[in-house]
C-alpha atoms as a PDB file:
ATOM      1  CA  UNK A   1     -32.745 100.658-118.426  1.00  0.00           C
ATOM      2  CA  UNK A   2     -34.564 103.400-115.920  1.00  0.00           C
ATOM      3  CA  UNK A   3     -33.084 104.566-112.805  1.00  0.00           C
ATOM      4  CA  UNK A   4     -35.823 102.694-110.868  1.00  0.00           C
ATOM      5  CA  UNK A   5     -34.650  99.108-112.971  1.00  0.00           C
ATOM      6  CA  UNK A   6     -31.044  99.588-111.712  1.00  0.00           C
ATOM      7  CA  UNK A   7     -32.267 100.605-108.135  1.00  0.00           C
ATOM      8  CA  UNK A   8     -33.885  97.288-108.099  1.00  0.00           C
ATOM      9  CA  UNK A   9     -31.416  95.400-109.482  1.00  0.00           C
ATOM     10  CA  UNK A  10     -28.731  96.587-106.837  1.00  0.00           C
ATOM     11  CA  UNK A  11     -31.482  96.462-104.085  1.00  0.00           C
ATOM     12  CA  UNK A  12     -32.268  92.804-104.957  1.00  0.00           C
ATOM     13  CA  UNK A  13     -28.166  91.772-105.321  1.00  0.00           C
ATOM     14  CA  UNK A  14     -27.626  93.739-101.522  1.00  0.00           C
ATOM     15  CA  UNK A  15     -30.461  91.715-100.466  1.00  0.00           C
ATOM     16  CA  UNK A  16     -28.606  88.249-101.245  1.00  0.00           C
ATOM     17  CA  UNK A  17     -25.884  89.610-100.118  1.00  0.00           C
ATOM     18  CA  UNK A  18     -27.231  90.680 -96.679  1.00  0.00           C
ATOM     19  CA  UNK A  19     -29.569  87.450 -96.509  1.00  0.00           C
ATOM     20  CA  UNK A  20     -26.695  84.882 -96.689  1.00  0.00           C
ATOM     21  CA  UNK A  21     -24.674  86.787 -93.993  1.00  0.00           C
ATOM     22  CA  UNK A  22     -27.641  86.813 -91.250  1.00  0.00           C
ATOM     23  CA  UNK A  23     -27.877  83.031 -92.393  1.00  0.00           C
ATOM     24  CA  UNK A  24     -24.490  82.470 -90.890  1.00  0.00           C
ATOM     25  CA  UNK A  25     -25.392  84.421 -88.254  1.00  0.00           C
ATOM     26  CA  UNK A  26     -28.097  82.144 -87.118  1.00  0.00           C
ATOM     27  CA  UNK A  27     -25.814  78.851 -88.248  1.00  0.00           C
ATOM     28  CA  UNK A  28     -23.126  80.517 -85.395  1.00  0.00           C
ATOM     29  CA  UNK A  29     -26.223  80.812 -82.692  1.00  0.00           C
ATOM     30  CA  UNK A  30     -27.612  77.329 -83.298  1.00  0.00           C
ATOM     31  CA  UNK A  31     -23.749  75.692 -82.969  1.00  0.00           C
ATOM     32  CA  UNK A  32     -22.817  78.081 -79.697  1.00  0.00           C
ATOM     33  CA  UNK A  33     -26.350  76.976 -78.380  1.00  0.00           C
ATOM     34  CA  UNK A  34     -26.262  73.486 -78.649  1.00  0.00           C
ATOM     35  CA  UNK A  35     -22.703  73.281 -77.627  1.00  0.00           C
ATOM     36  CA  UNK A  36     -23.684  74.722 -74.700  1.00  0.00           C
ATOM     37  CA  UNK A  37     -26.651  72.654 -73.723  1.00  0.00           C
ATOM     38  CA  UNK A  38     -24.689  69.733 -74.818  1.00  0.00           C
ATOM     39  CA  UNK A  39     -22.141  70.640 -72.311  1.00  0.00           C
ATOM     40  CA  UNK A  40     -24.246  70.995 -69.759  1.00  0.00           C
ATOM     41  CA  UNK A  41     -26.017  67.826 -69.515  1.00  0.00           C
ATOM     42  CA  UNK A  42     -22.375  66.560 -69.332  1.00  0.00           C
ATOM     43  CA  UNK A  43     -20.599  68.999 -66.902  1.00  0.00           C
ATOM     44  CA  UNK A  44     -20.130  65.917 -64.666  1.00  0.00           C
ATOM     45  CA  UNK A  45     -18.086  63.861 -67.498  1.00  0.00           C
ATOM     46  CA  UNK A  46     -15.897  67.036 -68.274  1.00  0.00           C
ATOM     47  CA  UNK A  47     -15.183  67.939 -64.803  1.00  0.00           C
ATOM     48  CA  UNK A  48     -14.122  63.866 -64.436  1.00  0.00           C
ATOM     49  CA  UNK A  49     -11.885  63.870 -67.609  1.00  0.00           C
ATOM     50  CA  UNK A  50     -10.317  67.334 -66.464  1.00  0.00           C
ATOM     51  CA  UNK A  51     -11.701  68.920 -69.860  1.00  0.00           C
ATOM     52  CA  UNK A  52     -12.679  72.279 -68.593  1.00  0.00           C
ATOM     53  CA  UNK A  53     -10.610  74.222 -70.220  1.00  0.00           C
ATOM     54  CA  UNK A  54     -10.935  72.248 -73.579  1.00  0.00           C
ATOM     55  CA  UNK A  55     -14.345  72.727 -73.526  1.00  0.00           C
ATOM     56  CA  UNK A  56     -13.860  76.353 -72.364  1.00  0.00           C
ATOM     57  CA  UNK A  57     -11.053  77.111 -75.572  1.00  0.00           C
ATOM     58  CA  UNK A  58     -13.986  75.610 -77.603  1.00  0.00           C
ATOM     59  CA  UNK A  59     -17.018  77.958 -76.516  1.00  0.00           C
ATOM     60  CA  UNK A  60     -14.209  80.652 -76.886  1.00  0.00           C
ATOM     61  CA  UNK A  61     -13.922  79.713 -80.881  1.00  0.00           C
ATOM     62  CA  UNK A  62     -17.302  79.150 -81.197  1.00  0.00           C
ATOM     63  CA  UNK A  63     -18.206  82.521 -79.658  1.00  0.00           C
ATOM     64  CA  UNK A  64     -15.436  84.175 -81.776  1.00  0.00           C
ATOM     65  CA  UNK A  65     -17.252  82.863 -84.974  1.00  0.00           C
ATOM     66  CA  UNK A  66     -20.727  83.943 -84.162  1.00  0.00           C
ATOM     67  CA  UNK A  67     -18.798  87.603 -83.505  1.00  0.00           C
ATOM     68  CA  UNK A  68     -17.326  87.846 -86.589  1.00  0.00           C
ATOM     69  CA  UNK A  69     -20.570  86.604 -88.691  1.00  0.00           C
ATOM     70  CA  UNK A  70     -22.566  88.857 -86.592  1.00  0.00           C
ATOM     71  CA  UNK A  71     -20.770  91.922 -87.599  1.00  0.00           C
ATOM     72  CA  UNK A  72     -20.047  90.964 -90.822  1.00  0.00           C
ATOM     73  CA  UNK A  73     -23.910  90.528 -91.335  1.00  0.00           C
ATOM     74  CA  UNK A  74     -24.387  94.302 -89.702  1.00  0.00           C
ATOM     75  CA  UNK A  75     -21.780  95.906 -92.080  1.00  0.00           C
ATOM     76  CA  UNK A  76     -24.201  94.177 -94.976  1.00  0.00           C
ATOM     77  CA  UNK A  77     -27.623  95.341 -93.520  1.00  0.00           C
ATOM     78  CA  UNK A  78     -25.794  99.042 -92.770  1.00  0.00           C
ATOM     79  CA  UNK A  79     -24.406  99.055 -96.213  1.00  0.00           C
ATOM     80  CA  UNK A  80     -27.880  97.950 -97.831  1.00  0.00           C
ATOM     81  CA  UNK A  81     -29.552 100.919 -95.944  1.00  0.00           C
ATOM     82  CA  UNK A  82     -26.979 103.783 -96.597  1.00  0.00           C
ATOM     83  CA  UNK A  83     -27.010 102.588-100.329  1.00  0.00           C
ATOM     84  CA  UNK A  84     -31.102 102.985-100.231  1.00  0.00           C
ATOM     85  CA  UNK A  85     -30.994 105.647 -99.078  1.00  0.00           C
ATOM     86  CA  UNK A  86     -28.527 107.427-101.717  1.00  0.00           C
ATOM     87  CA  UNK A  87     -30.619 105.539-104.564  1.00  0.00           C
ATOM     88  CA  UNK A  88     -33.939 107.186-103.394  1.00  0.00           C
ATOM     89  CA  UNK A  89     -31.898 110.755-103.287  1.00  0.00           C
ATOM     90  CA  UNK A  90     -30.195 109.689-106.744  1.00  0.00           C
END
C-alpha cells in the first residue's frame, strides 16, 4: 500500500469521524430551536403555571448540549486539518 492509499484511507475515516460530530451539532440546534419557538407561543401558559424557571433549567441543558457537541465537532474538523496537513508534508 502507497503513501497516497493510507493518506486516503485516514482522510476518509477523519471524515466519518468529523461528519457524525457536526451531525450532532445540527441535532443540538434543531432541539434548542424548536424548544424555543415552542416556548414562545406558550409564554402565557408558563408564566400561569409558574414554570419559568423549569423551562429556563431546560434551555440551560439544552444549550449546554449543543456546547459540548459544538466543540467536540471543532476538535474533529481541527484535528482532520492538522493531520492533512502533516500527510501532505509526510
Amino acid at each position: 500500500m502507497c503513501i497516497r492509499d493510507r493518506t486516503f484511507t485516514v482522510l476518509m475515516a477523519m471524515q466519518r469521524v468529523a461528519v457524525g460530530r457536526w451531525l450532532a451539532v445540527r441535532t443540538s440546534s434543531a432541539a434548542q430551536s424548536g424548544f424555543i419557538e415552542e416556548r414562545l407561543s406558550g409564554t402565557e401558559d408558563l408564566r400561569a403555571a409558574g414554570a419559568e424557571q423549569h423551562s429556563l433549567n431546560q434551555l440551560d441543558d439544552l444549550s449546554h448540549k449543543l456546547l459540548i457537541s459544538s466543540q467536540r465537532a471543532e476538535l474533529a474538523s481541527n484535528l482532520s486539518f492538522a493531520i492533512t496537513n502533516v500527510l501532505f508534508v509526510i
